[in-house]
N, C-alpha and C. Protein backbone atom coordinates (compact mmCIF):
# COMPACT_ATOMS: atom_id res chain seq x y z
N UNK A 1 47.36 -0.99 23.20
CA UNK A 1 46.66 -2.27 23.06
C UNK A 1 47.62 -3.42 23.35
N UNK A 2 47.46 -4.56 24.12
CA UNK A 2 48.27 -5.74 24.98
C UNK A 2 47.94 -6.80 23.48
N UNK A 3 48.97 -6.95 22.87
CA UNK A 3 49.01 -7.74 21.60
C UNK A 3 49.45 -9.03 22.02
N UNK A 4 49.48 -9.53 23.09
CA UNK A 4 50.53 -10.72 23.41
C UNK A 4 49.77 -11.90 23.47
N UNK A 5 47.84 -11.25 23.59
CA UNK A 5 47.16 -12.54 23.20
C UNK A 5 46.87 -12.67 21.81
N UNK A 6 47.04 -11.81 21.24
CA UNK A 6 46.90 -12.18 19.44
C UNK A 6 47.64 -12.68 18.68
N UNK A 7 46.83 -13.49 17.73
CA UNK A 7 47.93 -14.41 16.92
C UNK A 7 48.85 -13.12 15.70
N UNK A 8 50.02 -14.19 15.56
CA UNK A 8 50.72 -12.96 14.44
C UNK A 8 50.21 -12.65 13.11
N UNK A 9 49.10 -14.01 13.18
CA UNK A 9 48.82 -13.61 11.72
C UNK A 9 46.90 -14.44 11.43
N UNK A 10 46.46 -13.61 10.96
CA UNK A 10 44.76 -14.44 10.99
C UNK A 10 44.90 -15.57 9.54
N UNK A 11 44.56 -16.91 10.47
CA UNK A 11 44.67 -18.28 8.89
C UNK A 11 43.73 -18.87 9.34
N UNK A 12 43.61 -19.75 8.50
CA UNK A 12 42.35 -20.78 9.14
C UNK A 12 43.04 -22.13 8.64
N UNK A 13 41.90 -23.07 8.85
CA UNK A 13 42.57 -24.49 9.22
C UNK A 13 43.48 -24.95 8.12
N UNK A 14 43.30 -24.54 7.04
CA UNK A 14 44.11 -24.78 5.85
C UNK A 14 44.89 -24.12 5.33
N UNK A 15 45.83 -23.16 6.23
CA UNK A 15 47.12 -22.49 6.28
C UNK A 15 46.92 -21.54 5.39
N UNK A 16 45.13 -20.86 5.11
CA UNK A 16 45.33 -19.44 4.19
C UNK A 16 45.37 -18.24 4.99
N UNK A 17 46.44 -17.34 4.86
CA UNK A 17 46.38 -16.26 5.37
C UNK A 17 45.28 -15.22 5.41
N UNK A 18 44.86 -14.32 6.15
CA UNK A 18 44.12 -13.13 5.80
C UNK A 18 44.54 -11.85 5.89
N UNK A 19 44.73 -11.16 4.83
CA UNK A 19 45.08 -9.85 5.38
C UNK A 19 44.34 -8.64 4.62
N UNK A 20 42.71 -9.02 4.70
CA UNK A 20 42.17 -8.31 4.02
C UNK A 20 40.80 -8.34 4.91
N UNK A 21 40.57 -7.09 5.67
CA UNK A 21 39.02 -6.67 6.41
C UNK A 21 37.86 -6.09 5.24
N UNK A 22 36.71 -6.68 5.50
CA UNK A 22 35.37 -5.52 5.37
C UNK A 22 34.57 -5.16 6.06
N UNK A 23 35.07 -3.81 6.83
CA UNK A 23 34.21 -3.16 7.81
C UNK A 23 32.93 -2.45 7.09
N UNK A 24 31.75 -3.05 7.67
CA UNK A 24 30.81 -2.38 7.53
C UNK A 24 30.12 -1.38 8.51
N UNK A 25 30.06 -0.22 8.60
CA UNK A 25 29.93 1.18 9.20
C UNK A 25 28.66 0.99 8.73
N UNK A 26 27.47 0.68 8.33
CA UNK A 26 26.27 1.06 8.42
C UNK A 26 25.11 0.00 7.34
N UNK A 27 24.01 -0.27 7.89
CA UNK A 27 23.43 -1.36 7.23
C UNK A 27 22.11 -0.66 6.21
N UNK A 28 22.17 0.68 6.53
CA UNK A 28 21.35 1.69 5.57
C UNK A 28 21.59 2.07 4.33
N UNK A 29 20.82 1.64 3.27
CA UNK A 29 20.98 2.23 2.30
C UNK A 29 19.89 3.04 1.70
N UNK A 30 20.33 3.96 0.74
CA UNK A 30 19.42 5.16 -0.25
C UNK A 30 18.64 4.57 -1.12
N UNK A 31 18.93 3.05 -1.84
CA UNK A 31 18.54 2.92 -3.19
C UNK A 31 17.56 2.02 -2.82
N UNK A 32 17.00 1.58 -3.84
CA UNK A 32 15.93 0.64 -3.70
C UNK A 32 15.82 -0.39 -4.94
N UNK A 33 17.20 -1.27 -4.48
CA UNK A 33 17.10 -2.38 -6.17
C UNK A 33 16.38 -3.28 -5.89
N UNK A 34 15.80 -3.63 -7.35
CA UNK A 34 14.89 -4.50 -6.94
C UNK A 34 14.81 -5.72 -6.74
N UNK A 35 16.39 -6.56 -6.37
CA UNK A 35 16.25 -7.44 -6.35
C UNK A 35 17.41 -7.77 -4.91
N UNK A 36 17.31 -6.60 -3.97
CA UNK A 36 17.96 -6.24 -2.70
C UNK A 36 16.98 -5.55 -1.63
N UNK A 37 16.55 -4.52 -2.16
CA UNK A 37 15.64 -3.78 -1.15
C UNK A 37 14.63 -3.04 -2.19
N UNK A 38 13.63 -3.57 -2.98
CA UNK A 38 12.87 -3.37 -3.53
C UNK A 38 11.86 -2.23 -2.73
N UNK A 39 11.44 -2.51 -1.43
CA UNK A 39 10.67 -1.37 -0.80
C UNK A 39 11.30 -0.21 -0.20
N UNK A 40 12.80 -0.44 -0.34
CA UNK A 40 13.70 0.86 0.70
C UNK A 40 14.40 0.03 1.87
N UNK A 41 15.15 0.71 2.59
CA UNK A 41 15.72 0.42 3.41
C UNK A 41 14.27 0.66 4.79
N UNK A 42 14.10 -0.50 5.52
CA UNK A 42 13.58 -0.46 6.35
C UNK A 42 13.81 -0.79 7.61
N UNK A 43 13.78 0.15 8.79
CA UNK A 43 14.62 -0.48 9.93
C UNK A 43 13.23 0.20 11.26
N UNK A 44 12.99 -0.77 11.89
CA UNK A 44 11.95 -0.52 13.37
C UNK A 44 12.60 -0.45 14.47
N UNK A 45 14.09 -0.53 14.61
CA UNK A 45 14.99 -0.63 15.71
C UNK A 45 15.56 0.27 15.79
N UNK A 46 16.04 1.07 17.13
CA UNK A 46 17.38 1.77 17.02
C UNK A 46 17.97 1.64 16.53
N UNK A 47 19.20 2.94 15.13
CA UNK A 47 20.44 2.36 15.00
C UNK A 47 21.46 2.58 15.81
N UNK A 48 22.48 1.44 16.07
CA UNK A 48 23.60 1.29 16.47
C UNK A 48 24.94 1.08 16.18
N UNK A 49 25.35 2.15 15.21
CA UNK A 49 26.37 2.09 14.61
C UNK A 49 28.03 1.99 15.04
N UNK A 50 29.04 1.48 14.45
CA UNK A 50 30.30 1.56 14.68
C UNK A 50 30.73 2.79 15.14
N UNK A 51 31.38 2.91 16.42
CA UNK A 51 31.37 4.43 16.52
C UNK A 51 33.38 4.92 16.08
N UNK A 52 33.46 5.48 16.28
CA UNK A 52 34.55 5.78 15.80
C UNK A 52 35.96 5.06 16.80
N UNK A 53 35.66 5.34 17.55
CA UNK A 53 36.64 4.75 18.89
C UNK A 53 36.60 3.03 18.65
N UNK A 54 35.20 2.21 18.38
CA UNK A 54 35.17 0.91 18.06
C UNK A 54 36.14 0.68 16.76
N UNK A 55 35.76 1.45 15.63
CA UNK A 55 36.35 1.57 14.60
C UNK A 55 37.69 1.12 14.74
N UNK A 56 38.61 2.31 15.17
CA UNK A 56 40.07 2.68 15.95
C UNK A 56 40.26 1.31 16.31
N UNK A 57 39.41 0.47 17.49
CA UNK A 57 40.02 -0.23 18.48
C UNK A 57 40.28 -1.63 16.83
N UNK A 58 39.17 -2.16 16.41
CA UNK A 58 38.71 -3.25 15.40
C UNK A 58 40.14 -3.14 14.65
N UNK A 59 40.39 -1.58 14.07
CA UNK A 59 41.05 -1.61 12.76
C UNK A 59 42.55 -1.99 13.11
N UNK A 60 42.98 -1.20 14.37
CA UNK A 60 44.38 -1.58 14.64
C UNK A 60 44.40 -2.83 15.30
N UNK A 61 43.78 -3.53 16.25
CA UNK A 61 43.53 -5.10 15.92
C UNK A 61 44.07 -5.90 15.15
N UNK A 62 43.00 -5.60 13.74
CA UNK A 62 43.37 -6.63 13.06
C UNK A 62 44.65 -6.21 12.18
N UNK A 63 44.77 -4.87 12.27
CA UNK A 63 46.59 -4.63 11.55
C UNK A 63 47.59 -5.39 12.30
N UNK A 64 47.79 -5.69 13.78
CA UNK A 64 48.63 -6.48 15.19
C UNK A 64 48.22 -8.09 14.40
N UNK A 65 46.97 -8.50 13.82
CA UNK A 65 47.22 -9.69 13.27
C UNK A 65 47.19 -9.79 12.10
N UNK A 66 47.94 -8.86 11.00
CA UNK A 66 48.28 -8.81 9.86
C UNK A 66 47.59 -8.17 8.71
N UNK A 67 46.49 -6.88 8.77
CA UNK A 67 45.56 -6.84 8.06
C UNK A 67 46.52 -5.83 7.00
N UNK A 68 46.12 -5.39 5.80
CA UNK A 68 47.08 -4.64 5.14
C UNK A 68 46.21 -3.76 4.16
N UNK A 69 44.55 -4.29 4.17
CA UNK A 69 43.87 -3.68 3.38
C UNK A 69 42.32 -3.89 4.12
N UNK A 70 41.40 -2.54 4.58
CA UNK A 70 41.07 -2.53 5.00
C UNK A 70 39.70 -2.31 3.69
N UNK A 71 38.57 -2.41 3.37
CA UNK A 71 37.13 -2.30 2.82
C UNK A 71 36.19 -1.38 3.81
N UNK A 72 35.77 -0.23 3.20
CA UNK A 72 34.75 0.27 4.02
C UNK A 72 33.46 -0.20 3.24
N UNK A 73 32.25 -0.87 3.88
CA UNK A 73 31.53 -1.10 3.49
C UNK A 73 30.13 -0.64 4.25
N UNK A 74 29.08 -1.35 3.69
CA UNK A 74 27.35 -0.67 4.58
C UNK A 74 26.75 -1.85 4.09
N UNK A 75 25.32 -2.10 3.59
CA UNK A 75 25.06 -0.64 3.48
C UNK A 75 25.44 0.26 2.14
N UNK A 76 25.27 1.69 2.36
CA UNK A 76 26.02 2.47 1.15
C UNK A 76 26.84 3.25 2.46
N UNK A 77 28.05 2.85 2.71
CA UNK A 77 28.53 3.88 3.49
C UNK A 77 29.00 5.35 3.58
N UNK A 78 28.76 5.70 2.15
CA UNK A 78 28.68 7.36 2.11
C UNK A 78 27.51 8.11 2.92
N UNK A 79 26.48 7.34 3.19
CA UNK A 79 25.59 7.63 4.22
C UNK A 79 25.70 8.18 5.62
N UNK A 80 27.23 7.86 5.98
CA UNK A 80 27.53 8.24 7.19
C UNK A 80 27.88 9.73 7.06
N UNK A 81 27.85 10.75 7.95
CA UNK A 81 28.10 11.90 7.74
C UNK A 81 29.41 11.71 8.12
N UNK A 82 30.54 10.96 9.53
CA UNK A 82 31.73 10.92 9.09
C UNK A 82 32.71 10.11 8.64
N UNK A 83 32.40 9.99 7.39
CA UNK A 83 32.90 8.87 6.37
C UNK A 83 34.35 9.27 5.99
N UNK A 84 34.49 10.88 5.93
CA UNK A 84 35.87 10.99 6.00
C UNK A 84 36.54 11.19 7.22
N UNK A 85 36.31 11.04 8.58
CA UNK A 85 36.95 10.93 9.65
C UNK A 85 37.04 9.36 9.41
N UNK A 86 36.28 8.63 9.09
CA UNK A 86 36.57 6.79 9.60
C UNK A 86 37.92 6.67 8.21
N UNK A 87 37.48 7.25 6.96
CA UNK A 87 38.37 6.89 6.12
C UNK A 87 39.99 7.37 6.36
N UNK A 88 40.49 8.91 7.69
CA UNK A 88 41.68 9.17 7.60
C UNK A 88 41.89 8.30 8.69
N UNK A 89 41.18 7.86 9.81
CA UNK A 89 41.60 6.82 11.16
C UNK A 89 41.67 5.36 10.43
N UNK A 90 41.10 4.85 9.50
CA UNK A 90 41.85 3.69 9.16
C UNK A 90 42.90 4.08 8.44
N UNK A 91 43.27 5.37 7.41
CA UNK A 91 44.35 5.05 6.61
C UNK A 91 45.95 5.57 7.72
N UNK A 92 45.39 5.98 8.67
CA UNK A 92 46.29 6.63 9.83
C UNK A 92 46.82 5.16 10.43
N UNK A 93 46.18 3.80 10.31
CA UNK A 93 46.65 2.96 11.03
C UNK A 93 48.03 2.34 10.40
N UNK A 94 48.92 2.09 11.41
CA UNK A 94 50.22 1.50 10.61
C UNK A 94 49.99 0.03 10.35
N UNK A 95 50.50 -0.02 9.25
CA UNK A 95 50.82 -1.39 8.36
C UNK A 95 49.36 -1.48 7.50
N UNK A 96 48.33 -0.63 7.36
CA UNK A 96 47.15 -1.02 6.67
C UNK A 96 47.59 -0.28 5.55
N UNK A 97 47.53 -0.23 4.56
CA UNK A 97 48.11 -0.22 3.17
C UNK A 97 47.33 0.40 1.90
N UNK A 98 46.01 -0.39 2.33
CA UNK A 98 44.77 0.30 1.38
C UNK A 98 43.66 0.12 1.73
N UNK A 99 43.23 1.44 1.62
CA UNK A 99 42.05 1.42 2.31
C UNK A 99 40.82 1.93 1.01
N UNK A 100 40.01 1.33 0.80
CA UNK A 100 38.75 1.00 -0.03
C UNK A 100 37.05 1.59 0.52
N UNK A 101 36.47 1.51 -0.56
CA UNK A 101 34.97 1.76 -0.18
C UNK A 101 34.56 1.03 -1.47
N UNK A 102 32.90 0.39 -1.16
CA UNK A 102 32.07 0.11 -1.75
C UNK A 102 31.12 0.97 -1.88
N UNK A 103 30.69 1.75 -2.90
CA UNK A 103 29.42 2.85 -2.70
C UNK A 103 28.56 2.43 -3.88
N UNK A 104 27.37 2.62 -4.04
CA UNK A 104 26.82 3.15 -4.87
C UNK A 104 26.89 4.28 -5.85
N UNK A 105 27.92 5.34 -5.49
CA UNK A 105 27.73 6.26 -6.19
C UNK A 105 27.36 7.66 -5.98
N UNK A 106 26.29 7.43 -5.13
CA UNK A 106 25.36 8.32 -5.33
C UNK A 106 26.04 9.79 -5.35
N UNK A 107 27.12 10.02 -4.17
CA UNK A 107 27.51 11.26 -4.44
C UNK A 107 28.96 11.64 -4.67
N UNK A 108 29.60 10.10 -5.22
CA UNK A 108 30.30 10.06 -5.40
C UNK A 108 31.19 11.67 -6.39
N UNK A 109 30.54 11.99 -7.44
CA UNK A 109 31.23 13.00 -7.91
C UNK A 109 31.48 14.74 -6.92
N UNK A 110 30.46 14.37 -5.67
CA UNK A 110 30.90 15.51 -5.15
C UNK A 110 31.97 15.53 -3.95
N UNK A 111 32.62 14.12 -3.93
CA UNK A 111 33.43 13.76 -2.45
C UNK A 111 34.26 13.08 -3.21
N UNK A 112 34.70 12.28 -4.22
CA UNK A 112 35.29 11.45 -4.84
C UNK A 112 36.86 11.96 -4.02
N UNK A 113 36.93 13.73 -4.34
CA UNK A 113 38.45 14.36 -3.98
C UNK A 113 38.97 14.50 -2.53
N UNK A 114 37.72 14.67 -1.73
CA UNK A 114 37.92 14.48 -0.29
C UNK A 114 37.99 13.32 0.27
N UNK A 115 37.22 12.21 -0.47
CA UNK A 115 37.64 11.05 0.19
C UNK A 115 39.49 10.47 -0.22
N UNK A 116 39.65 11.14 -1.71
CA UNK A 116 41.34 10.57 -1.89
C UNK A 116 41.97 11.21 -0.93
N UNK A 117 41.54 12.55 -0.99
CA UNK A 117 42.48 13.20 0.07
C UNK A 117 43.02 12.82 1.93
N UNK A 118 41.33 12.02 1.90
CA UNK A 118 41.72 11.31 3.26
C UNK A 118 42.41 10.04 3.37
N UNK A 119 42.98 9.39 2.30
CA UNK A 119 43.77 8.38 2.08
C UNK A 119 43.01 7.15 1.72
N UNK A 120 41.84 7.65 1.22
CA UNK A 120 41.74 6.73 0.25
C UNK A 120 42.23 6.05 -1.40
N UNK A 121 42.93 4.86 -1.46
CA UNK A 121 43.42 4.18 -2.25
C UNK A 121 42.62 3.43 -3.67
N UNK A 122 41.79 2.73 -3.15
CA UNK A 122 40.21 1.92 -4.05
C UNK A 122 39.76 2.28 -3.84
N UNK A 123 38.28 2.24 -4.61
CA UNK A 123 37.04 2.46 -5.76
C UNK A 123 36.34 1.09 -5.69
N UNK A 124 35.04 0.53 -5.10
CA UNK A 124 34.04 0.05 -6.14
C UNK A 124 32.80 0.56 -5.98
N UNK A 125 32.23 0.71 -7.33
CA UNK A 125 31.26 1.54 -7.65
C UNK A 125 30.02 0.35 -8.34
N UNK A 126 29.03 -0.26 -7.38
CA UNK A 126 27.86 -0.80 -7.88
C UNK A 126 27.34 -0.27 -9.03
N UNK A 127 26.85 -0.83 -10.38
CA UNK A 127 26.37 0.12 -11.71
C UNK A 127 25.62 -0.98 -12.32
N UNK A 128 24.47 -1.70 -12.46
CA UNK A 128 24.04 -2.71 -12.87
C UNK A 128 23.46 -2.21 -14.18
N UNK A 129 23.44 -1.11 -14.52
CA UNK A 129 22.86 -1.01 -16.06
C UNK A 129 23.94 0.17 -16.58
N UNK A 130 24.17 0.86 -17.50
CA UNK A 130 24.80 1.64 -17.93
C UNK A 130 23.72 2.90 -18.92
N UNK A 131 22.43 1.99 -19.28
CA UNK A 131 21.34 2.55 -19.52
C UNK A 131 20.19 3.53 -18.84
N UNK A 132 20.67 4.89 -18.43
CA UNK A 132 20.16 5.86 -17.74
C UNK A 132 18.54 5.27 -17.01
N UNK A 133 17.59 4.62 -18.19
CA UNK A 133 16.21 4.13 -18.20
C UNK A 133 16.25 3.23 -17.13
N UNK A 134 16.71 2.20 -17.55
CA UNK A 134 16.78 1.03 -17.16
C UNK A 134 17.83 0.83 -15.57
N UNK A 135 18.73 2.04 -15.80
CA UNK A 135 19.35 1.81 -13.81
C UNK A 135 18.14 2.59 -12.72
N UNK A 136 18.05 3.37 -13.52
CA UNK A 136 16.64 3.56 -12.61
C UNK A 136 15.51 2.96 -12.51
N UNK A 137 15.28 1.84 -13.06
CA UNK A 137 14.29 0.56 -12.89
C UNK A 137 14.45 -0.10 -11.78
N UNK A 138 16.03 -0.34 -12.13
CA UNK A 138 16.64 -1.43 -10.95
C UNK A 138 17.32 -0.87 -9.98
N UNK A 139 17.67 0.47 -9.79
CA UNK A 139 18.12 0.98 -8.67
C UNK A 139 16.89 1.80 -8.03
N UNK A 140 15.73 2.33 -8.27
CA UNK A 140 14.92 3.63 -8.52
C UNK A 140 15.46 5.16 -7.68
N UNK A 141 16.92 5.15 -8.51
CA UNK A 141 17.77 6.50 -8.71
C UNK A 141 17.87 6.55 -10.16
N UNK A 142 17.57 7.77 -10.14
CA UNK A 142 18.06 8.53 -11.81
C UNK A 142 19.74 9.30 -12.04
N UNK A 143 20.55 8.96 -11.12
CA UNK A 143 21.85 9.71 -10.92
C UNK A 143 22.85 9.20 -11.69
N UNK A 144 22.62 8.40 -12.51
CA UNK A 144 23.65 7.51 -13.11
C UNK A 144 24.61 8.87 -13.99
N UNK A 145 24.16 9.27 -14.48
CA UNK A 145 25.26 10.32 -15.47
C UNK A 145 26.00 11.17 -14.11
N UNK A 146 25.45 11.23 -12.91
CA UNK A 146 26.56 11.72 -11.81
C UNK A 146 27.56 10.63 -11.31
N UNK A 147 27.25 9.35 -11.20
CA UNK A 147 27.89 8.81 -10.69
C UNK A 147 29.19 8.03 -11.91
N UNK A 148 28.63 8.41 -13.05
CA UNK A 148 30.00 7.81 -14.44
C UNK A 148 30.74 8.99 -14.02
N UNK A 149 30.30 10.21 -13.90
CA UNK A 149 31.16 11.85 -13.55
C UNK A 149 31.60 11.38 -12.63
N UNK A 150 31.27 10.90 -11.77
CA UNK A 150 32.60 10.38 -10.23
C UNK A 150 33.54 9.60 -10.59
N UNK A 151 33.07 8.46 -11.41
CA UNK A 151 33.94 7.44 -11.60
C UNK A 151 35.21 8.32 -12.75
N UNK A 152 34.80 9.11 -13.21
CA UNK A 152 35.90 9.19 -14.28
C UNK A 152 37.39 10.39 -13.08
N UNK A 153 36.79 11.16 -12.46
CA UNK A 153 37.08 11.86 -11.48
C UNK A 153 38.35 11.07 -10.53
N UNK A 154 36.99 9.77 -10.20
CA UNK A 154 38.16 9.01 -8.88
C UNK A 154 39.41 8.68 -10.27
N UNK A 155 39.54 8.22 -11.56
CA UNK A 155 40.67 7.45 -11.86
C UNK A 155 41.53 8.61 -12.47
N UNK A 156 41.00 9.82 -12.83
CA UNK A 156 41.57 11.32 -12.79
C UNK A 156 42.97 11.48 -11.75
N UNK A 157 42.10 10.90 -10.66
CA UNK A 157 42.67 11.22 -8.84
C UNK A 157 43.63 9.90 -8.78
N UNK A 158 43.48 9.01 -9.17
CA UNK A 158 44.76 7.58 -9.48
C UNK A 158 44.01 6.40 -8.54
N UNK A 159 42.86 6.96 -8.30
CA UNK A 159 42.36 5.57 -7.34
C UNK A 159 42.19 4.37 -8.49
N UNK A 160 42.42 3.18 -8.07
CA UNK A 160 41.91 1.96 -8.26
C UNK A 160 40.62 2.24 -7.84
N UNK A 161 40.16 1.87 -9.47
CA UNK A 161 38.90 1.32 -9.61
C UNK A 161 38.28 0.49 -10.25
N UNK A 162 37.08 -0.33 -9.34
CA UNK A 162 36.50 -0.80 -9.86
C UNK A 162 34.85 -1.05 -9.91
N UNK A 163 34.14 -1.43 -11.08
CA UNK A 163 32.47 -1.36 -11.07
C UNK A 163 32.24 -2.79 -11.59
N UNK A 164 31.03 -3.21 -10.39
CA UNK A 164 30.21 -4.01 -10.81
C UNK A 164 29.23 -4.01 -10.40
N UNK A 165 28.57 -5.17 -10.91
CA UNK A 165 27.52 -5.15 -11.90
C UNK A 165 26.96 -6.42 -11.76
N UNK A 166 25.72 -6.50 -10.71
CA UNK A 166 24.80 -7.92 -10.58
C UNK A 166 24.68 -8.55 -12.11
N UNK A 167 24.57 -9.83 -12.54
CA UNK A 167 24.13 -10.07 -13.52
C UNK A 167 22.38 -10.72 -13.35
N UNK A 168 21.62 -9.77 -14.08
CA UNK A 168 20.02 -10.20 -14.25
C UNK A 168 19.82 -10.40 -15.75
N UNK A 169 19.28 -11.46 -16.15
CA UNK A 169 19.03 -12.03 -17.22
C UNK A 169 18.29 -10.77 -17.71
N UNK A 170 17.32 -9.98 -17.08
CA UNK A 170 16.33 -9.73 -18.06
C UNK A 170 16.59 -8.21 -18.38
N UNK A 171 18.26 -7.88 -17.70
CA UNK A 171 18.84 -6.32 -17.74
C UNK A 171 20.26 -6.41 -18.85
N UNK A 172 21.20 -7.14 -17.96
CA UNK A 172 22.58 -7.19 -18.11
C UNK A 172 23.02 -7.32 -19.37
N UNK A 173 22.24 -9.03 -19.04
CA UNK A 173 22.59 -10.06 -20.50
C UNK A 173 22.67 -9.38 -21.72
N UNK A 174 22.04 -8.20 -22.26
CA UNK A 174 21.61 -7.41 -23.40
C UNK A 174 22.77 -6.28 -23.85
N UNK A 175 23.50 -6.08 -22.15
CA UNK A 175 24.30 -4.98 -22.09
C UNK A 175 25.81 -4.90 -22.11
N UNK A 176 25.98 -6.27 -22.64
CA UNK A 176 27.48 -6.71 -22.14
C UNK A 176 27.87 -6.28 -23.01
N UNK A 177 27.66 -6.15 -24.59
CA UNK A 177 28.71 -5.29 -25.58
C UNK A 177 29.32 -3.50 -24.89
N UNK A 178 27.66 -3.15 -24.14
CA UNK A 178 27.62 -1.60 -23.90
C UNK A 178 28.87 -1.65 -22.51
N UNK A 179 29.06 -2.21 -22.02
CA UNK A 179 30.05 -2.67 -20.79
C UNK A 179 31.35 -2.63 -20.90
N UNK A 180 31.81 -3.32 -22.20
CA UNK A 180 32.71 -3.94 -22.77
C UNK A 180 33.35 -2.49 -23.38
N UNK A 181 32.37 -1.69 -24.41
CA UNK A 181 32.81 -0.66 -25.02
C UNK A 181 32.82 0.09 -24.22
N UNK A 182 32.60 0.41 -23.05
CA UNK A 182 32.43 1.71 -21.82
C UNK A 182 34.23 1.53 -21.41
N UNK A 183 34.43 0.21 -21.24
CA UNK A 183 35.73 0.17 -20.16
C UNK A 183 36.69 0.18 -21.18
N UNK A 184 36.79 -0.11 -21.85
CA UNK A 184 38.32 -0.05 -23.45
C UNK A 184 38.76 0.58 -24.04
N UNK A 185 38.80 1.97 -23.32
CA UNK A 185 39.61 2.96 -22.82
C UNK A 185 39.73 3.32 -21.72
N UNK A 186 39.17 2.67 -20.23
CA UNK A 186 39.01 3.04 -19.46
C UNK A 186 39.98 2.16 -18.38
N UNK A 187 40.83 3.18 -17.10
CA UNK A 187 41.60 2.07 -16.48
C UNK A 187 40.73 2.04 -15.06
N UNK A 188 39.67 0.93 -15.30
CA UNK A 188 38.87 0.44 -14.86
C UNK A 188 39.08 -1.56 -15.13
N UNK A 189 38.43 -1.82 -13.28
CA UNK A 189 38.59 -3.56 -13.81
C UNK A 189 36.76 -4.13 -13.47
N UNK A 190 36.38 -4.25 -14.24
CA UNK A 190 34.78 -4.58 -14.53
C UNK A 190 34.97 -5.82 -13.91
N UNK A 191 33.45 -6.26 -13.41
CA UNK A 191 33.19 -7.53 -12.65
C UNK A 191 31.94 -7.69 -12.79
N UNK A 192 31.06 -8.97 -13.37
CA UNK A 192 29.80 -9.55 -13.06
C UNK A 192 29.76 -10.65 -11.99
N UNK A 193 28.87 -9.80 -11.70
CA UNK A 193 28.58 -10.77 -9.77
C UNK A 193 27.38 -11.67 -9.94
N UNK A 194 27.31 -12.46 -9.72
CA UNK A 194 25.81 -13.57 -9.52
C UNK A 194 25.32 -12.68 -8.51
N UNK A 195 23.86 -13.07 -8.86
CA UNK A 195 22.98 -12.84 -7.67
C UNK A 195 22.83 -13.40 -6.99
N UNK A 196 22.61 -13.21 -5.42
CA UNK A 196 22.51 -14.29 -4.13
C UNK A 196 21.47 -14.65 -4.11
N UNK A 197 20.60 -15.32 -4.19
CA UNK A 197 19.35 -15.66 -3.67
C UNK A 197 19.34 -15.56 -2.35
N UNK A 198 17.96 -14.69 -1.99
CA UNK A 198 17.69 -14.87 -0.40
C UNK A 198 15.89 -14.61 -0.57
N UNK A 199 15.23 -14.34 0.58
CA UNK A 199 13.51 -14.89 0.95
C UNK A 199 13.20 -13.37 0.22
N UNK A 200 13.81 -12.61 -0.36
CA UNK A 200 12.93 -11.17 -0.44
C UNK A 200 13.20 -11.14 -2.25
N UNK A 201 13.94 -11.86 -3.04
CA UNK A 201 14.15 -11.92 -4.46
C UNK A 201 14.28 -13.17 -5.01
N UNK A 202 13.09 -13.90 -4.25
CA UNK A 202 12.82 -15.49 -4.84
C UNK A 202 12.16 -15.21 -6.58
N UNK A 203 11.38 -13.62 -6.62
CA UNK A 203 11.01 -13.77 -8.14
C UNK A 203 12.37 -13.53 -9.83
N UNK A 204 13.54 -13.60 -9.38
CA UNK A 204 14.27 -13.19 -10.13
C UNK A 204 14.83 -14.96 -10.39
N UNK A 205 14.49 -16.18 -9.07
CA UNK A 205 14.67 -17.36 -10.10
C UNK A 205 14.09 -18.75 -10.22
């Protein structure tokens, strides 16, 4: 790759550095929250996904202009069938440092070891209720006792991890003691995220 037109380092106008990507590999997801994709993932178009060679070309790129930690994202990108080929070609790139996923979970406890093994570093694990009932309201998956079994697995394995957790008044708010007591033994770093407003979860404000 001819690096001589790239800058040494990605900043913007106010001299902040970047050295942190989130590649998203796929815009499909499994779950159906209800205040994201309440009807499912719906798509009428071909998909056209990152292929692996794009991947390759993107990731060492932005390592030539300083990247050091790369995010696999979707989507739920465990969806991809080769999630551990994209995860050993980014951690194969020199100078990228850590390489991450955002999942849901879902099958997390049965790959948690193959994905460390492919050089994965971070963990975040979406979990908006901790209440078996009630994540399946708002996710409509019942897997939650598989996906705490992953999470305890990945920090078993030494990954950095971390779970969060949309905050919804009419879920969360109730659950923050149960949150609080889940992680205080746990080397886990918890996060409540606002919800975005957009045209498909105008009823949540």
């Amino acid at each position: 790759m001819d690096s001589s037109s790239l800058p040494a380092q990605l900043s913007d106008t106010f001299g902040r550095r970047f050295e942190y990507l989130r590649l998203s590999i796929t815009d499909v997801c499994n779950f159906k929250c209800q205040y994201c994709l309440p009807d499912g993932y719906e798509c009428n178009t071909p998909t056209d996904f990152l292929s692996l060679e794009e991947i390759s070309t993107t990731v060492n790129a932005f390592a030539l202009m300083g990247t050091k930690k790369v995010r696999i994202t979707g989507g739920e990108p465990a969806l991809r069938k080769d999630l551990l080929d994209i995860i050993k070609l980014v951690a194969s790139v020199e100078k990228i440092q850590q390489v991450a996923i955002t999942t849901n979970g879902y099958n997390l406890d049965r790959q948690v070891e193959k994905w460390a093994d492919a050089g994965l570093t971070n963990l975040n694990v979406s979990i908006d209720s901790l209440d078996a009932t009630q994540f399946k309201l708002i996710t409509g998956d019942g897997r939650l006792q598989n996906i705490l079994t992953g999470i305890e697995k990945a920090i078993d394995l030494g990954l950095n991890v971390k779970v969060n957790a949309v905050l919804l008044k009419s879920f969360t708010q109730k659950q923050l003691n149960q949150f609080l007591y889940w992680i205080k033994d746990k080397s886990i770093s918890m996060r409540f995220i606002e919800l975005m407003q957009t045209g498909d979860n105008l009823s949540f404000f």
